[in-house]
Protein backbone atom coordinates (compact mmCIF):
# COMPACT_ATOMS: atom_id res chain seq x y z
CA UNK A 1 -18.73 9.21 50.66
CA UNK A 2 -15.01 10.25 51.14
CA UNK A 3 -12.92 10.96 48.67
CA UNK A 4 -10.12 8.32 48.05
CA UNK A 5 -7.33 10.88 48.86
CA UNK A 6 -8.72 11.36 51.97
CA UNK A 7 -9.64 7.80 52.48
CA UNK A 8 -5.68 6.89 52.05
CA UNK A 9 -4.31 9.59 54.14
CA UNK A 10 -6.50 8.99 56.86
CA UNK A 11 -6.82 4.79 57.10
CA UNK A 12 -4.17 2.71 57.14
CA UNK A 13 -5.34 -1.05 58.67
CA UNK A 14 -7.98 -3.51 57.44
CA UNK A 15 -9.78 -2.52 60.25
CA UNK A 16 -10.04 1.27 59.27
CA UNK A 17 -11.24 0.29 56.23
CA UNK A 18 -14.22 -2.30 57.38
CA UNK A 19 -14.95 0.71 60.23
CA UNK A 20 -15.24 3.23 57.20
CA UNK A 21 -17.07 0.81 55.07
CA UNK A 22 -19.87 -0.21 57.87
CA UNK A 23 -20.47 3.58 58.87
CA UNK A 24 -20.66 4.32 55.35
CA UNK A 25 -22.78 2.02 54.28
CA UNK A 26 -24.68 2.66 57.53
CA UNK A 27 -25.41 6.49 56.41
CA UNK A 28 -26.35 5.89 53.10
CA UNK A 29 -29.46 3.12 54.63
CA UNK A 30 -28.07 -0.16 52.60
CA UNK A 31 -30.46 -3.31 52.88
CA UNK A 32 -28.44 -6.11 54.61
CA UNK A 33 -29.91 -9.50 54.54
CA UNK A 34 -28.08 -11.17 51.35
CA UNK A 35 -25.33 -13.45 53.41
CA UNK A 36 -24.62 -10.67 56.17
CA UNK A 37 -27.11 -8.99 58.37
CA UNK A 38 -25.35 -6.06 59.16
CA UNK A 39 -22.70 -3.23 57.96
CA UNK A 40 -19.54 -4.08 59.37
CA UNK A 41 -20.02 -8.11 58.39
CA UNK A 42 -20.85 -6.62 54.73
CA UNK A 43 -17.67 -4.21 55.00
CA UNK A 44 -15.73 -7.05 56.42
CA UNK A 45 -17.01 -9.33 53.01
CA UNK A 46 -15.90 -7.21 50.57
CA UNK A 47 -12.65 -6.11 52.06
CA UNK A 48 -11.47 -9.85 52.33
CA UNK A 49 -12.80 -10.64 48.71
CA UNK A 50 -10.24 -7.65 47.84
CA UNK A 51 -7.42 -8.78 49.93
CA UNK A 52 -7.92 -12.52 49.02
CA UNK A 53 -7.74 -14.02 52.77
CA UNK A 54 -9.47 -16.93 54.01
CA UNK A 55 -12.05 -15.61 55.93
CA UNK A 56 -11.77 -18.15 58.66
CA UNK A 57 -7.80 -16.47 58.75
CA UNK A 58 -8.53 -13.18 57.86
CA UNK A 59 -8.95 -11.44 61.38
CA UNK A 60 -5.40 -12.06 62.44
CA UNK A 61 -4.82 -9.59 59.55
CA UNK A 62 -7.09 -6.63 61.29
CA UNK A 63 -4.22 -4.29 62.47
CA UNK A 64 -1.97 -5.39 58.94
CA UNK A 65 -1.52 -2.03 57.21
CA UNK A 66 -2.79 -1.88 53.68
CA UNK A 67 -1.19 -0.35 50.66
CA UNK A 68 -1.96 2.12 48.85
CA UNK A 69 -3.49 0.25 45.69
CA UNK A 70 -5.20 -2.31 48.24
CA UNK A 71 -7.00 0.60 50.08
CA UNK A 72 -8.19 1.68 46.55
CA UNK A 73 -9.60 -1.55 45.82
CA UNK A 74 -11.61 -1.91 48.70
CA UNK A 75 -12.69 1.75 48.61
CA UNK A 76 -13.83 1.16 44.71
CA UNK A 77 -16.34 -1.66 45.86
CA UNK A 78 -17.45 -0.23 48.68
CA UNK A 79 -18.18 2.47 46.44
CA UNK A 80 -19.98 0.28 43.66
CA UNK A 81 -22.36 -1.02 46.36
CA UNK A 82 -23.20 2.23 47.81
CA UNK A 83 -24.15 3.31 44.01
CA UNK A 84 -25.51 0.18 42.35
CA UNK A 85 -26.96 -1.31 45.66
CA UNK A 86 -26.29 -4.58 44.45
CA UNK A 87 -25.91 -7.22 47.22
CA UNK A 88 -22.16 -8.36 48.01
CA UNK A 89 -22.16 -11.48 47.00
CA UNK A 90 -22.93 -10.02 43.51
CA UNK A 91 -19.85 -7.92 43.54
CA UNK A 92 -17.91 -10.61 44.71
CA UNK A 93 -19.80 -13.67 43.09
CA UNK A 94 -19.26 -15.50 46.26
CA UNK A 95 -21.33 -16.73 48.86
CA UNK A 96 -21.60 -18.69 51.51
CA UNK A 97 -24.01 -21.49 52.18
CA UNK A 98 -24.38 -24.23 55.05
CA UNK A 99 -20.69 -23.66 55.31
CA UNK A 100 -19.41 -23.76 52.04
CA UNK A 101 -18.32 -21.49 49.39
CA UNK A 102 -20.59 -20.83 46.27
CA UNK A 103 -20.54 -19.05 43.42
CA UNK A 104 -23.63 -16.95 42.71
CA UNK A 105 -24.42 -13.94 39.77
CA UNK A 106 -27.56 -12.17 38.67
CA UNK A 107 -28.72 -15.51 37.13
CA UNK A 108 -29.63 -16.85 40.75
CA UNK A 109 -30.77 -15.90 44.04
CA UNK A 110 -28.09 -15.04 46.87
CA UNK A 111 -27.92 -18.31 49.03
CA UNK A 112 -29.48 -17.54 52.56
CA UNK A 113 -32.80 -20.26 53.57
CA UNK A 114 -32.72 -21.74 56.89
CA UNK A 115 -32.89 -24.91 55.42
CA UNK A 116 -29.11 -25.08 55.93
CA UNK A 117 -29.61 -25.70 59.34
CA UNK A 118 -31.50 -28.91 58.89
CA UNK A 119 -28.81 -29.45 56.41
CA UNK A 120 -26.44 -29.53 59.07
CA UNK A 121 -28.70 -31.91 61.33
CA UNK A 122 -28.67 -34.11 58.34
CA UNK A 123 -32.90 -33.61 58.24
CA UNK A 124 -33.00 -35.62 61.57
CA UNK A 125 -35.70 -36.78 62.91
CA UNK A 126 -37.56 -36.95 59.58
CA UNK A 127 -35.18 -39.02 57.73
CA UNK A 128 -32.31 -42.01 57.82
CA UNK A 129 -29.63 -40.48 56.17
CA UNK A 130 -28.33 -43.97 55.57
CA UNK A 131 -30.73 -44.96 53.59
CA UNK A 132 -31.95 -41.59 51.78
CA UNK A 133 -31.11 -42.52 47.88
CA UNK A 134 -32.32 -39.86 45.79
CA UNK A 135 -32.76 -36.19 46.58
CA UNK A 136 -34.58 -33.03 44.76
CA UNK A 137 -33.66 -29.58 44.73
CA UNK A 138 -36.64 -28.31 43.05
CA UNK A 139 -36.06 -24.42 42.22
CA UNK A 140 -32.77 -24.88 42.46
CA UNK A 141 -30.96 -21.80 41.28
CA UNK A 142 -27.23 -22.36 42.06
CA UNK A 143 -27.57 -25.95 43.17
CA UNK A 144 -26.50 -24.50 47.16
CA UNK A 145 -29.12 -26.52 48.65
CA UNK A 146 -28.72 -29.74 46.42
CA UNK A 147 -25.34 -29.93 46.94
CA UNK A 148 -24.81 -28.76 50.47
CA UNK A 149 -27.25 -31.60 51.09
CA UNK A 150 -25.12 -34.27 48.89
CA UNK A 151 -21.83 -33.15 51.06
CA UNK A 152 -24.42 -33.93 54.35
CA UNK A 153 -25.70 -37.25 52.41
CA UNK A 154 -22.72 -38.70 51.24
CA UNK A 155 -24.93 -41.75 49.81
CA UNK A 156 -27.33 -40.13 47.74
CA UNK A 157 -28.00 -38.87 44.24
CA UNK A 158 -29.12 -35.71 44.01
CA UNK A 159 -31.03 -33.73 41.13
CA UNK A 160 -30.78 -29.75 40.94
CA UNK A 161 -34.12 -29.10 38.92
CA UNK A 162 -34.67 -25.24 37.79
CA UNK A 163 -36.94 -23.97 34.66
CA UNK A 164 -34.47 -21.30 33.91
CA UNK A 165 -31.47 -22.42 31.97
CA UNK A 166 -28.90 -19.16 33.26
CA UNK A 167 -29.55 -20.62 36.85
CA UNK A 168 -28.80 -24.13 35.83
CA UNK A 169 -25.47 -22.86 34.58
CA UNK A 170 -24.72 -21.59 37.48
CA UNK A 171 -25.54 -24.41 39.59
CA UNK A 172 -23.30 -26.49 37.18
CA UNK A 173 -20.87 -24.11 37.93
CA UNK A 174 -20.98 -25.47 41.47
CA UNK A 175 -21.31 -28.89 40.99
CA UNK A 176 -17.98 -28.55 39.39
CA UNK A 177 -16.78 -26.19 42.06
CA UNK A 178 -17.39 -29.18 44.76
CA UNK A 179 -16.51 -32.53 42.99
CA UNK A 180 -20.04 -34.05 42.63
CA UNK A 181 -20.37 -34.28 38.99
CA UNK A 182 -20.67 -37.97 39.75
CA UNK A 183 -23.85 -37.89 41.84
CA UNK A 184 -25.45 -34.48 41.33
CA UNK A 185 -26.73 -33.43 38.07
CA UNK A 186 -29.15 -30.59 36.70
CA UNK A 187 -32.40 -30.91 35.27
CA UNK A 188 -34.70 -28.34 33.24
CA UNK A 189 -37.85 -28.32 34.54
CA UNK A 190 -41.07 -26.02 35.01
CA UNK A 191 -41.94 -27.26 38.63
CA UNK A 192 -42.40 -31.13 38.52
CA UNK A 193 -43.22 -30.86 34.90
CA UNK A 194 -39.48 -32.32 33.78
CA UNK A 195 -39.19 -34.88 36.42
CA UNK A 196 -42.11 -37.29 34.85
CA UNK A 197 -41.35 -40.89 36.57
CA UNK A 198 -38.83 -39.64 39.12
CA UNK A 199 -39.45 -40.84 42.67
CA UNK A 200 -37.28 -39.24 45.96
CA UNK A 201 -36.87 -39.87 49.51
CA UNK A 202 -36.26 -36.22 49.97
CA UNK A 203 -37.45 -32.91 48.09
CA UNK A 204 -36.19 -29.90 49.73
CA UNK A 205 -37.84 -26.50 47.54
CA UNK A 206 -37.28 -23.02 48.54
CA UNK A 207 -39.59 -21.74 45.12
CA UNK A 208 -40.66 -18.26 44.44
CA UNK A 209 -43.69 -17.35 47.33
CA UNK A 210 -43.56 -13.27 47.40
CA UNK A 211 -46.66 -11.62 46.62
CA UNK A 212 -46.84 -8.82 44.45
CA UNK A 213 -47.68 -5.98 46.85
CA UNK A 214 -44.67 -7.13 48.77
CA UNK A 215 -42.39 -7.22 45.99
CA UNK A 216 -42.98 -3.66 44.76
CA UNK A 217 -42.27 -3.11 48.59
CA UNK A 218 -39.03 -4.30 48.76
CA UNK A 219 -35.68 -2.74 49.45
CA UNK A 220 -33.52 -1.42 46.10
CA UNK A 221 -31.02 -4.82 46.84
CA UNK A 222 -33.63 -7.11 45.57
CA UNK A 223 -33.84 -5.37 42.53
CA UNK A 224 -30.90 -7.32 41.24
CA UNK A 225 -31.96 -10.78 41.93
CA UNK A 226 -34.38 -12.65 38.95
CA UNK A 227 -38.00 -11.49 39.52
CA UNK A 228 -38.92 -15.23 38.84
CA UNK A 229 -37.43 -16.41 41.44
CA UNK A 230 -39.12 -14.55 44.20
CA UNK A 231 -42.37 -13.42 42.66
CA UNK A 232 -45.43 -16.32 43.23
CA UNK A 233 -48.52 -14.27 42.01
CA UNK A 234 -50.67 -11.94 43.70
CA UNK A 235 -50.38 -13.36 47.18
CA UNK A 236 -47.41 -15.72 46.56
CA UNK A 237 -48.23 -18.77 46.86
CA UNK A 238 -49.05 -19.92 42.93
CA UNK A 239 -45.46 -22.09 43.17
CA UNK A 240 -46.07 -23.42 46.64
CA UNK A 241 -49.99 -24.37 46.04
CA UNK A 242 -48.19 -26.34 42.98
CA UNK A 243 -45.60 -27.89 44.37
CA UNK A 244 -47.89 -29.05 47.47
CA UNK A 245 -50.26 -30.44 45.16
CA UNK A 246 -47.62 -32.38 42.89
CA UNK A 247 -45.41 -33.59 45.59
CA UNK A 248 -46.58 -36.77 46.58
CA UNK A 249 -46.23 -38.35 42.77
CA UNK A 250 -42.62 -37.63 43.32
CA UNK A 251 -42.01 -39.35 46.63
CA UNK A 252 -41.27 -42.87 47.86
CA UNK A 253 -43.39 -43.71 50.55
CA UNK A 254 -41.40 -42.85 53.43
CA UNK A 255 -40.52 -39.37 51.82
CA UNK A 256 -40.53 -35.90 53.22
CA UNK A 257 -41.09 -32.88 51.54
CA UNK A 258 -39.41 -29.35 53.02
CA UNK A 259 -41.05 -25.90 51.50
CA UNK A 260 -39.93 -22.85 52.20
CA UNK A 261 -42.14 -20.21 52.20
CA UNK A 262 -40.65 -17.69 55.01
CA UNK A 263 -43.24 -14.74 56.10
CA UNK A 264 -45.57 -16.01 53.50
CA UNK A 265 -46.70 -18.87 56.18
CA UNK A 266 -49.47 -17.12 57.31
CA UNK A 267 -50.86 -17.38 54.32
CA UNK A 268 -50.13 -20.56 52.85
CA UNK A 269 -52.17 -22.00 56.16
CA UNK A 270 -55.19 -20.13 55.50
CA UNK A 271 -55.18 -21.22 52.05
CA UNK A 272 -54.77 -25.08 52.78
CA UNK A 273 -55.80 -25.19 56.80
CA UNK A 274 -55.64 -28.89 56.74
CA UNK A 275 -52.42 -29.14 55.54
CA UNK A 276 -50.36 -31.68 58.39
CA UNK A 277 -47.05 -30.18 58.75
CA UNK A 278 -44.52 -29.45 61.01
CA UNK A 279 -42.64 -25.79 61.33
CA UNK A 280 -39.60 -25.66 62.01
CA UNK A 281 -38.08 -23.29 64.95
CA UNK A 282 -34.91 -22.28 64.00
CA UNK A 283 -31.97 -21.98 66.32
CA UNK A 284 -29.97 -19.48 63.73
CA UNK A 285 -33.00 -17.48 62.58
CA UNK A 286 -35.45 -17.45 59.77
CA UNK A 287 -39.30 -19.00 59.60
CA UNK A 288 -41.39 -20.66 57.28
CA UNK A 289 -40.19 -23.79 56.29
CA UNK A 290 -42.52 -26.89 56.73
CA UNK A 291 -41.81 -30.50 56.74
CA UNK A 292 -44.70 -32.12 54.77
CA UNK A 293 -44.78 -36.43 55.03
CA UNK A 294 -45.68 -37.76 51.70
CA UNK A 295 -48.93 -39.65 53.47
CA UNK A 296 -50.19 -35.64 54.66
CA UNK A 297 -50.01 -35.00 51.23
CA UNK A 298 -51.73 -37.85 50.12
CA UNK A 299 -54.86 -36.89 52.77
CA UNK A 300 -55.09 -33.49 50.95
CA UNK A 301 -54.79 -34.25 47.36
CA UNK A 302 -55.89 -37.99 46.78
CA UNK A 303 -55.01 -37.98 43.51
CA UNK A 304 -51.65 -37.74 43.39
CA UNK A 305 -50.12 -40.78 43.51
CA UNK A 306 -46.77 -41.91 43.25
CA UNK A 307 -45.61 -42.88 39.23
């Protein structure tokens, strides 16, 4: 990496700096896929963290020269995530989900599931948003799905239900953050284990479902995000076999259940081939998320009625 002297004598706007940061980060083979997807959106993250601009304002500020102790700022955290390879949103403890602003630390996952884009369809066709009551986040780590999906259901309750108590502090964090303290609240609890006599129209779960010979596999970034919330066993799917076999219990009798289990699809349908579900094709990218009706999972596991 440059040295800052030469860094300062040689850039002067913001967008020097995010062109240094994204062939930087480029050359030293960073992971991208915790918020941004590429260098010069991760360059461009960090850089407005430092300069404290509202991202949807900040790119009438590209040709605004810097100073001096700003261009050190931004040169210092581009440096910590060349050396530390944690993800950006760590550095900053911001991220972005379905739209809005969260804050995330080494307690929790970084936000990214595609379920924020049936978040933003309000979980059309599947259900009536004006009459959806009560909602689960089950594996909720910092609440973003819960609550992006009480902003998109203005009528419901939702619970934001996590076995580790660090991520349920940050997802009160967030709760607080966004005003719904009076219709979101956290609950501790091992998979469905905590939840005894709770009933929802709508459980939305993006659990652990990495396998272990993928997780040794994977890049230096995830190294910093909790082990429990992305290892599932050998072949990942110890949370999602739970989860599917638990599920019904927990829903009212038009409810929908939506699992995420990305590239681990493959393997979830060989291991229940009658499951009924529908994938979803994303416009905005990612896979493997299924919408499961509660009667589909009645048909596979009998015995798990509602409480």
């Amino acid at each position: 990496m440059d040295s800052l002297d030469e860094v300062t004598e040689r850039l002067q706007t913001l967008r020097d700096l995010v062109r240094f940061g994204a062939t930087t980060f480029n050359s030293r083979e960073l992971f991208f896929g915790h918020g941004t997807d590429n260098a010069i959106d991760e360059a461009w993250a960090l850089a407005v963290h430092v300069l404290r601009l509202p991202p949807a304002e900040a790119a009438e500020y590209l040709d605004a020269r810097l100073t001096r102790r700003e261009i050190e700022a931004i040169y210092s955290l581009y440096r910590e995530r060349i050396e530390t390879r944690k993800p950006a949103a760590y550095l900053t403890h911001e991220a972005w989900f379905a739209g809005l602003p969260f804050y995330v630390d080494e307690r929790v996952l970084v936000p990214r599931s595609p379920i924020a884009e049936l978040i933003g369809a309000g979980f059309s066709p599947w259900i009536d948003a004006a009459s959806a009551g009560r909602v689960l986040d089950l594996c909720c780590g910092s609440g973003c799905i819960g609550i992006a999906a009480a902003h998109a259901l203005p009528g419901t309750e939702v619970d934001l239900a996590d076995i580790d108590p660090g991520a349920l502090e940050v997802a009160r964090i967030n709760i607080e953050r966004h005003g719904l303290g009076d219709r979101v609240r956290v609950v501790e609890s091992d998979l469905f284990a905590g939840l005894t006599g709770r009933v929802y129209d709508l459980i939305l779960c993006n659990p652990p479902y990495v396998g272990a010979e993928e997780y040794a596999a994977l890049p230096a970034e995830y190294g910093h995000e909790p082990q429990q919330g992305l290892l599932s066993g050998e072949e990942g799917m110890d949370h999602p076999l739970a989860i599917l076999a638990s599920a019904a219990r927990h829903l009212s009798p038009h409810g929908v259940l939506v699992l995420e289990v990305g590239a681990s699809q493959p393997v979830l349908e060989a291991a229940l081939p009658q499951l009924q579900a529908t994938w979803i094709a994303f416009e905005h990218g990612g896979e493997g998320v299924a919408v499961v009706e509660r009667e589909a999972l009645l048909d596979l596991f009998p015995g798990a009625v509602a409480s």
